[in-house]
N, C-alpha and C. Protein backbone atom coordinates (compact mmCIF):
# COMPACT_ATOMS: atom_id res chain seq x y z
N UNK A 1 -18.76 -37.15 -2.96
CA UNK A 1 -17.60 -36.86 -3.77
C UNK A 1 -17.56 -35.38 -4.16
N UNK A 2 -18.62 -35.10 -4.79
CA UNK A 2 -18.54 -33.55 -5.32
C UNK A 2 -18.43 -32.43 -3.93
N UNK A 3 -18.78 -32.98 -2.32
CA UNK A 3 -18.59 -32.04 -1.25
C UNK A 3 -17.18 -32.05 -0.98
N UNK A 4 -16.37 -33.34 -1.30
CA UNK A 4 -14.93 -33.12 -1.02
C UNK A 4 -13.83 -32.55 -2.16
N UNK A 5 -14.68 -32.12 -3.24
CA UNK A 5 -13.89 -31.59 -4.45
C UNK A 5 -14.41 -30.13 -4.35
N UNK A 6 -15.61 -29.67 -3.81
CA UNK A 6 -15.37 -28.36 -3.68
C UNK A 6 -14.68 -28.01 -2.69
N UNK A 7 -14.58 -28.66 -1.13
CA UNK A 7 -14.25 -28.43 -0.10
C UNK A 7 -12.40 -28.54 -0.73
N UNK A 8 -12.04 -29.26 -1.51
CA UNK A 8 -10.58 -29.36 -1.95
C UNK A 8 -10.23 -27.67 -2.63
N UNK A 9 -11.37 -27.65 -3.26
CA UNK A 9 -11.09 -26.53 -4.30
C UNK A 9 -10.90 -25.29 -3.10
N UNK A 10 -11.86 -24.77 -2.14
CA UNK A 10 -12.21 -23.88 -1.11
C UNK A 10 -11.18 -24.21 -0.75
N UNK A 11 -10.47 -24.63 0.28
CA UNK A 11 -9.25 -24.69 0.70
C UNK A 11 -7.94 -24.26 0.00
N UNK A 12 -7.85 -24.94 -1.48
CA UNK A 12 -6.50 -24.46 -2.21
C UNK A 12 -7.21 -23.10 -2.00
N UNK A 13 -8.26 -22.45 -2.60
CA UNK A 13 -7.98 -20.88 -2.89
C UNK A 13 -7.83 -20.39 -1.51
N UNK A 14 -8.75 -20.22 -0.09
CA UNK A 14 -7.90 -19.93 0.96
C UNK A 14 -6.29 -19.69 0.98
N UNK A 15 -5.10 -21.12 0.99
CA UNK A 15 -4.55 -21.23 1.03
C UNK A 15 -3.34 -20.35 -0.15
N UNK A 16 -4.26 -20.02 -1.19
CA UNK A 16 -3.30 -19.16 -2.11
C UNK A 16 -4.29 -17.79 -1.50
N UNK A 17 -4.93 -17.50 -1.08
CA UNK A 17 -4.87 -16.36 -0.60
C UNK A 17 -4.07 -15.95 0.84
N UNK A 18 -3.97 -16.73 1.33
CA UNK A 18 -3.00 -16.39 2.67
C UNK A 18 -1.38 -16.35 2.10
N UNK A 19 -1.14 -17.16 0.96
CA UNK A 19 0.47 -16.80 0.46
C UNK A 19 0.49 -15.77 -0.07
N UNK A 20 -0.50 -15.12 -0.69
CA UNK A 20 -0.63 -14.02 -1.25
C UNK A 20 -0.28 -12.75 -0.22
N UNK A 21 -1.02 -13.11 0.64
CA UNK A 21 -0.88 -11.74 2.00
C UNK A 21 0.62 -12.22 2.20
N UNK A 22 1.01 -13.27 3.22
CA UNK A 22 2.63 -13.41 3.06
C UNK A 22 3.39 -12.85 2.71
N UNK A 23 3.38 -12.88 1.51
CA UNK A 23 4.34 -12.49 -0.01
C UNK A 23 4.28 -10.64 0.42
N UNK A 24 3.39 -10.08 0.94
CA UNK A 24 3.26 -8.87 1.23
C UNK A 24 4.34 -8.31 2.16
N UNK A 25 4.27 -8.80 3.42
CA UNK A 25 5.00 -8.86 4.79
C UNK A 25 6.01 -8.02 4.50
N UNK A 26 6.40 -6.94 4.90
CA UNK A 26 8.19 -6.66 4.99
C UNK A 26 8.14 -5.15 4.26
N UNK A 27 9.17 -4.74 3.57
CA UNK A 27 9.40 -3.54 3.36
C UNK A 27 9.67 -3.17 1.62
N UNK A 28 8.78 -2.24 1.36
CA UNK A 28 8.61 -2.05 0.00
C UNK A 28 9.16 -0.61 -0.26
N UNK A 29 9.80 -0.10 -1.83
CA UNK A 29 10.94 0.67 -1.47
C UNK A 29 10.39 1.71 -2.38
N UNK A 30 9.80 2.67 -3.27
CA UNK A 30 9.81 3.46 -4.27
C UNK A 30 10.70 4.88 -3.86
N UNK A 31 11.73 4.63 -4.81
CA UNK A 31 12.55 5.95 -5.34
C UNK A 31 12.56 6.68 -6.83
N UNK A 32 12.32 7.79 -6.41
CA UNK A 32 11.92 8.98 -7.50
C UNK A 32 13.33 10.16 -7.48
N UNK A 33 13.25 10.81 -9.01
CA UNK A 33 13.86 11.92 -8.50
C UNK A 33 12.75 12.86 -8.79
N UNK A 34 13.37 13.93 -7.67
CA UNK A 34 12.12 14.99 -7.53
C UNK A 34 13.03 16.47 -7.66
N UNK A 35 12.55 17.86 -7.88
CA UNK A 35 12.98 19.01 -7.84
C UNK A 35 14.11 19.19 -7.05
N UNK A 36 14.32 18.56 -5.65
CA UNK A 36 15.41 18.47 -4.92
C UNK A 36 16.33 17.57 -4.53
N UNK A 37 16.12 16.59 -5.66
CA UNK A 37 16.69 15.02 -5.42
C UNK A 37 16.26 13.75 -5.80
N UNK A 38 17.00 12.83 -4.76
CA UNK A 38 16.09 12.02 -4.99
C UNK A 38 15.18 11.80 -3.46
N UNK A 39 14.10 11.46 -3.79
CA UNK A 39 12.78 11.13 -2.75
C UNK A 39 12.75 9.55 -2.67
N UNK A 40 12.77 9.25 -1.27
CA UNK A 40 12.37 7.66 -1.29
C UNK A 40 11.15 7.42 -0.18
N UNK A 41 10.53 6.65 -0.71
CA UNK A 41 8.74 6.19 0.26
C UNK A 41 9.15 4.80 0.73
N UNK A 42 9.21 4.48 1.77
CA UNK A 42 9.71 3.17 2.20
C UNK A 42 8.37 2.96 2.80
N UNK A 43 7.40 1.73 2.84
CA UNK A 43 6.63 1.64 2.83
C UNK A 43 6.82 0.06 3.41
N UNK A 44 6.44 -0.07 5.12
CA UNK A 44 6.70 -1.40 5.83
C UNK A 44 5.26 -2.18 6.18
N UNK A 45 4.76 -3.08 5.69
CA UNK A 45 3.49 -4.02 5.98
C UNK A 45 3.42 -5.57 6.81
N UNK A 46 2.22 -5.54 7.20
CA UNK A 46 2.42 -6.85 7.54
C UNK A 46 0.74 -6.99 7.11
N UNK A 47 0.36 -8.29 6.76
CA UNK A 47 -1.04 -8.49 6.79
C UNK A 47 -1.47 -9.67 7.80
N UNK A 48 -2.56 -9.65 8.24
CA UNK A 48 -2.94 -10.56 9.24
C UNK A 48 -4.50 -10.58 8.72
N UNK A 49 -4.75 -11.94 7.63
CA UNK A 49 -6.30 -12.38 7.68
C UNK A 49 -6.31 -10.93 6.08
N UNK A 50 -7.47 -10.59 6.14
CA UNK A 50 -7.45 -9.74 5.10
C UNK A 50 -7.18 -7.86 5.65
N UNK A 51 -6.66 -7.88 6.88
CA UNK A 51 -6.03 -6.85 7.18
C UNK A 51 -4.35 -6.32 6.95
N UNK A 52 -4.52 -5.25 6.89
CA UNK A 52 -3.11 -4.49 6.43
C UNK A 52 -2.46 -3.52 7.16
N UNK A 53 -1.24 -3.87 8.33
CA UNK A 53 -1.06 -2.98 8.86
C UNK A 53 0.55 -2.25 8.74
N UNK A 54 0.84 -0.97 8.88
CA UNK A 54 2.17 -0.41 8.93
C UNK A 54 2.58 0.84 8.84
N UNK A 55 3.14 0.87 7.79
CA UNK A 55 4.08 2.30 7.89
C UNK A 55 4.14 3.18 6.78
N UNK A 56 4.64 4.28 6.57
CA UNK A 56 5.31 4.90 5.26
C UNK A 56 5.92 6.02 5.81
N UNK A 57 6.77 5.73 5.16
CA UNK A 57 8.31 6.77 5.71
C UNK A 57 9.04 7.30 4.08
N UNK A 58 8.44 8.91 4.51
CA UNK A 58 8.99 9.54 3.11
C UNK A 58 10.27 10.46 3.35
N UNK A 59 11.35 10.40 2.30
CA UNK A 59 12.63 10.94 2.68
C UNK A 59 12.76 11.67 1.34
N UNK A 60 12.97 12.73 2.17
CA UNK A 60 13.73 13.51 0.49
C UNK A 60 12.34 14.97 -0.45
N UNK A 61 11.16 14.48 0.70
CA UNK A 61 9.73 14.69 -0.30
C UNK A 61 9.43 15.91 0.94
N UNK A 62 8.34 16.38 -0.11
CA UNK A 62 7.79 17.80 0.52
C UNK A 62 7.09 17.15 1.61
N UNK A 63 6.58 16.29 2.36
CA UNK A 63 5.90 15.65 3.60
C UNK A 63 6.98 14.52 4.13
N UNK A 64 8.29 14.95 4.59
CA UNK A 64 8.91 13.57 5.25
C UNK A 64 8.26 13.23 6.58
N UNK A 65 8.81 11.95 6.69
CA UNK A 65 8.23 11.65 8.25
C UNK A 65 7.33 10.25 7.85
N UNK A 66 7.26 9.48 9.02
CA UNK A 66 6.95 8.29 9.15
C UNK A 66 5.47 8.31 9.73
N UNK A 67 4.44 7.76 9.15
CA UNK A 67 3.44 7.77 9.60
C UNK A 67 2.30 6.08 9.44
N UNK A 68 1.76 6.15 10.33
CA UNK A 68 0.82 4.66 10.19
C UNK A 68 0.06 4.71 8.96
N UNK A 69 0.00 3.76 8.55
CA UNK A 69 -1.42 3.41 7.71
C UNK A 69 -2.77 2.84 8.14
N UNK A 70 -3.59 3.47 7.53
CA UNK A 70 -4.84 3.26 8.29
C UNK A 70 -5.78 2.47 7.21
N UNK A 71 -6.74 1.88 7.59
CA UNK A 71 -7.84 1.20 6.98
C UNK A 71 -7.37 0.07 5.69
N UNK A 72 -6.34 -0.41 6.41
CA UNK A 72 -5.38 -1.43 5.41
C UNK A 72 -6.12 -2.66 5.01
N UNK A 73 -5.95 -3.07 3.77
CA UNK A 73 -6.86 -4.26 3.35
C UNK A 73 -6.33 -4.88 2.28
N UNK A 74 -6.40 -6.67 2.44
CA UNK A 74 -5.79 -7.28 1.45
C UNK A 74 -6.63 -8.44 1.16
N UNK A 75 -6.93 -8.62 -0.25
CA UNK A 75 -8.11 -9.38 -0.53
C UNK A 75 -7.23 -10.22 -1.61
N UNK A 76 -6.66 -11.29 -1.34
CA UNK A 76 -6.24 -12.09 -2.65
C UNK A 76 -4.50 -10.91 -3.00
N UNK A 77 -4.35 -10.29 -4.44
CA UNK A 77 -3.43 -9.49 -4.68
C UNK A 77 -4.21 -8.56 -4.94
N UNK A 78 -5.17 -8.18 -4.45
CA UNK A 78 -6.11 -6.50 -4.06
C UNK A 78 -5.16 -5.79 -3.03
N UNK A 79 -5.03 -4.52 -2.69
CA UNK A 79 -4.57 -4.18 -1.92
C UNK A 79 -4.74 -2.28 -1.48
N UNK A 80 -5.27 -2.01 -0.46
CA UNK A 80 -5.77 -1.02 -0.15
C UNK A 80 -5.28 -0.30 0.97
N UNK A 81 -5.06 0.80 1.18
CA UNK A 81 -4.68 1.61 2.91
C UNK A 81 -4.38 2.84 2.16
N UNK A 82 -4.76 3.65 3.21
CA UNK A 82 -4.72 5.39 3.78
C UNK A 82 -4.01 5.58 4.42
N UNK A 83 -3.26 7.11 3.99
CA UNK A 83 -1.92 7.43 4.56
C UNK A 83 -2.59 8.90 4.95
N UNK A 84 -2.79 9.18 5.94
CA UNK A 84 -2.92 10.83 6.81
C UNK A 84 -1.83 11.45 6.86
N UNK A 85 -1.09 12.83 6.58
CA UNK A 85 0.13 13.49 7.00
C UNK A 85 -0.63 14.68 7.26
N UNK A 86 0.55 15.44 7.89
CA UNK A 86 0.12 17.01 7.78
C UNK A 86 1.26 17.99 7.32
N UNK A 87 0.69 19.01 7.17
CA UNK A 87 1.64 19.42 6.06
C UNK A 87 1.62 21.12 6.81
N UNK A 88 2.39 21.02 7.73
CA UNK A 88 2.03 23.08 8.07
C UNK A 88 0.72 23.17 8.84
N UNK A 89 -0.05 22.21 9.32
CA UNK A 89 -1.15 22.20 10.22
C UNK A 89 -2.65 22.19 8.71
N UNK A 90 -2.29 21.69 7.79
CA UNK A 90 -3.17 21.42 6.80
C UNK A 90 -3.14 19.36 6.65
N UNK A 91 -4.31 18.65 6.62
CA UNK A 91 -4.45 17.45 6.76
C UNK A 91 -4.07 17.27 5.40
N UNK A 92 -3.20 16.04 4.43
CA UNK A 92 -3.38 15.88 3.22
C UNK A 92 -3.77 13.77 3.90
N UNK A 93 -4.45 12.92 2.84
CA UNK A 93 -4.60 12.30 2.65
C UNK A 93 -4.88 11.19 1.04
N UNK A 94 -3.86 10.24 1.55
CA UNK A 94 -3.80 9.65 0.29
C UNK A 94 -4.36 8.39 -0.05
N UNK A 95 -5.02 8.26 -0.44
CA UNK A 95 -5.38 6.97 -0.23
C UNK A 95 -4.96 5.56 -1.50
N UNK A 96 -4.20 4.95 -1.21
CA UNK A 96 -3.58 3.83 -2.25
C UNK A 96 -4.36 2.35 -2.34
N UNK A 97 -4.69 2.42 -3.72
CA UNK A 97 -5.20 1.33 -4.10
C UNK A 97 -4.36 0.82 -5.24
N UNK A 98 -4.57 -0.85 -5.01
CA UNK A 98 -3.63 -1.82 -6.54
C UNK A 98 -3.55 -3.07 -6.49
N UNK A 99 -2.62 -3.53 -6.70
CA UNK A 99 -2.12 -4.90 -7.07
C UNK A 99 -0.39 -5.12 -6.38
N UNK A 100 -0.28 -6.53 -5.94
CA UNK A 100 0.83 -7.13 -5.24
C UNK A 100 1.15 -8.25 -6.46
N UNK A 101 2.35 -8.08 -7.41
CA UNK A 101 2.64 -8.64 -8.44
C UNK A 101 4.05 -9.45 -8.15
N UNK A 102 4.26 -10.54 -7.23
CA UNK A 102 5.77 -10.96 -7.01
C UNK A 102 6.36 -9.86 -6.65
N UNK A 103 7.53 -9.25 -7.04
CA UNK A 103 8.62 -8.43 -6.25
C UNK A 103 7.90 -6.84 -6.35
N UNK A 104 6.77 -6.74 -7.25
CA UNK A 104 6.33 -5.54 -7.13
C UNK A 104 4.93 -5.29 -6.53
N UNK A 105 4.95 -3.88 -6.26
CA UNK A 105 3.40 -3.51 -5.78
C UNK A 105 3.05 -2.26 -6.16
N UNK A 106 2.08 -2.55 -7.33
CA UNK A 106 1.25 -1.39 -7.78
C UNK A 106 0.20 -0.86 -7.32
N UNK A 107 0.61 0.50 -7.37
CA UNK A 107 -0.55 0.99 -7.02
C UNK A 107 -1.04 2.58 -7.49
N UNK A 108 -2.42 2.64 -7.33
CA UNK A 108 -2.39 4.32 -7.72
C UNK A 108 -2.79 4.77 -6.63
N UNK A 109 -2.49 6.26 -6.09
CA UNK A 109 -2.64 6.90 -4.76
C UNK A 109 -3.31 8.63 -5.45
N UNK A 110 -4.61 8.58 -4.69
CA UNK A 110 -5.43 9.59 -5.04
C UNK A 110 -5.44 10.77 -3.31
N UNK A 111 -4.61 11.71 -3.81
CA UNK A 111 -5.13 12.86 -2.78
C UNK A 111 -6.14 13.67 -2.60
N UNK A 112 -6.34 14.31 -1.07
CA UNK A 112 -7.80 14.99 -0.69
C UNK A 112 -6.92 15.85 -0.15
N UNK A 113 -7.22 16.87 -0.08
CA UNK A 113 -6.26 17.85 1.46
C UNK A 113 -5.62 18.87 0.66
N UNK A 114 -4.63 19.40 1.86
CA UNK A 114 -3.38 19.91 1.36
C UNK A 114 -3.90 21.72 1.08
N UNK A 115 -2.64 22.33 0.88
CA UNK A 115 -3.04 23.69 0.21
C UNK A 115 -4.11 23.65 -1.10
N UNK A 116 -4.81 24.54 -0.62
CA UNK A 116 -6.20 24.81 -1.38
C UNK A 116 -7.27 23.92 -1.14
N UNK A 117 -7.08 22.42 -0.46
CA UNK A 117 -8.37 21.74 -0.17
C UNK A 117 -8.73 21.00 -1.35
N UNK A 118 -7.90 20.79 -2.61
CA UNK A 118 -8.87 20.09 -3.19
C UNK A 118 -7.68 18.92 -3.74
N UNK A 119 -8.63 18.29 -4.88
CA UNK A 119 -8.52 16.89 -4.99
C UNK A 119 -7.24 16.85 -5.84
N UNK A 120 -6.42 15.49 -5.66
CA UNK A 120 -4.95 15.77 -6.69
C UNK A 120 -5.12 15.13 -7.77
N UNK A 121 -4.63 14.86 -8.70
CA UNK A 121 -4.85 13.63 -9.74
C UNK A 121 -3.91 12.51 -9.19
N UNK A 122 -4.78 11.44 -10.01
CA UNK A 122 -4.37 10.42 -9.36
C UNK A 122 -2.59 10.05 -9.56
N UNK A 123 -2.02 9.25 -9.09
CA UNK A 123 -0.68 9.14 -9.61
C UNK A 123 -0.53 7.22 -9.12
N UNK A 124 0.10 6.77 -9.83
CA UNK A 124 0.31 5.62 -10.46
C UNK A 124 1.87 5.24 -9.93
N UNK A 125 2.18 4.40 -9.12
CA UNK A 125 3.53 4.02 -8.62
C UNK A 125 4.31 2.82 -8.37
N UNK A 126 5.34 2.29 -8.31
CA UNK A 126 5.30 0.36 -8.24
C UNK A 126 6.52 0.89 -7.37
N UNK A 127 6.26 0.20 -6.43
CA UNK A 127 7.24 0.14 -4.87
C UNK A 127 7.65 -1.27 -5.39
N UNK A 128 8.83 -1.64 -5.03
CA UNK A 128 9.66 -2.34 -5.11
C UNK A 128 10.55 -3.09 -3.50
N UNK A 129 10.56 -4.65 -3.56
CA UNK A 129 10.88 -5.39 -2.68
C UNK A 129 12.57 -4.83 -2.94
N UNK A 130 13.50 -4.67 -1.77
CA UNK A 130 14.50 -4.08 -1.82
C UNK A 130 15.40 -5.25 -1.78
């Protein structure tokens, strides 16, 4: 009895962790206004298992352009991936970590790179299901 009530229990959480990735799938929207407008990060995922794969496409921002995400990861509503651009032949990298909350997804994104080489402060953002 107690092997088929944990084996019950193991399964529901599986199973709310795979709706969890689901719920991810598709295209997430953050718009800002910035010095020259407004800036929008469209940000397209899919997860498969506890992997995270896709896109980010910035419009309006000092780095536009569409680029992959790398080292994508989704653990439950954990959620992790690296964004590489270049900027003038200088590497910047961002790397976003957070939470997948129903229609939103938080996260904070910490830079390395860029003019001067060093580190950015962190910044704090909630992309939005469109």
């Amino acid at each position: 009895m107690k092997k088929c009530i944990f084996a019950s229990g193991a399964a529901a959480t599986l199973l709310s962790m795979a709706l969890l990735a689901a719920d991810i799938d598709g295209k997430w929207v953050l718009e800002t206004q910035g010095p020259l407008g407004k800036q929008t990060q469209t940000l397209t995922v899919k997860a498969e298992g506890g992997k995270l794969t896709g896109t980010m496409d910035n419009q309006g921002t000092v780095v536009d352009g569409k680029v992959n995400i790398t080292d994508g990861t989704i653990d439950g509503s954990k959620v992790a991936f690296t964004v590489v651009r270049d900027m003038n032949g200088t590497q910047i990298t961002r790397k976003f970590s957070g939470t997948l909350a129903g229609a939103e997804l938080k996260l904070t994104a910490q830079t390395t790179g860029g003019p001067g080489g060093g580190n950015g402060a962190a910044q704090e953002m909630v992309f939005k299901k469109p």
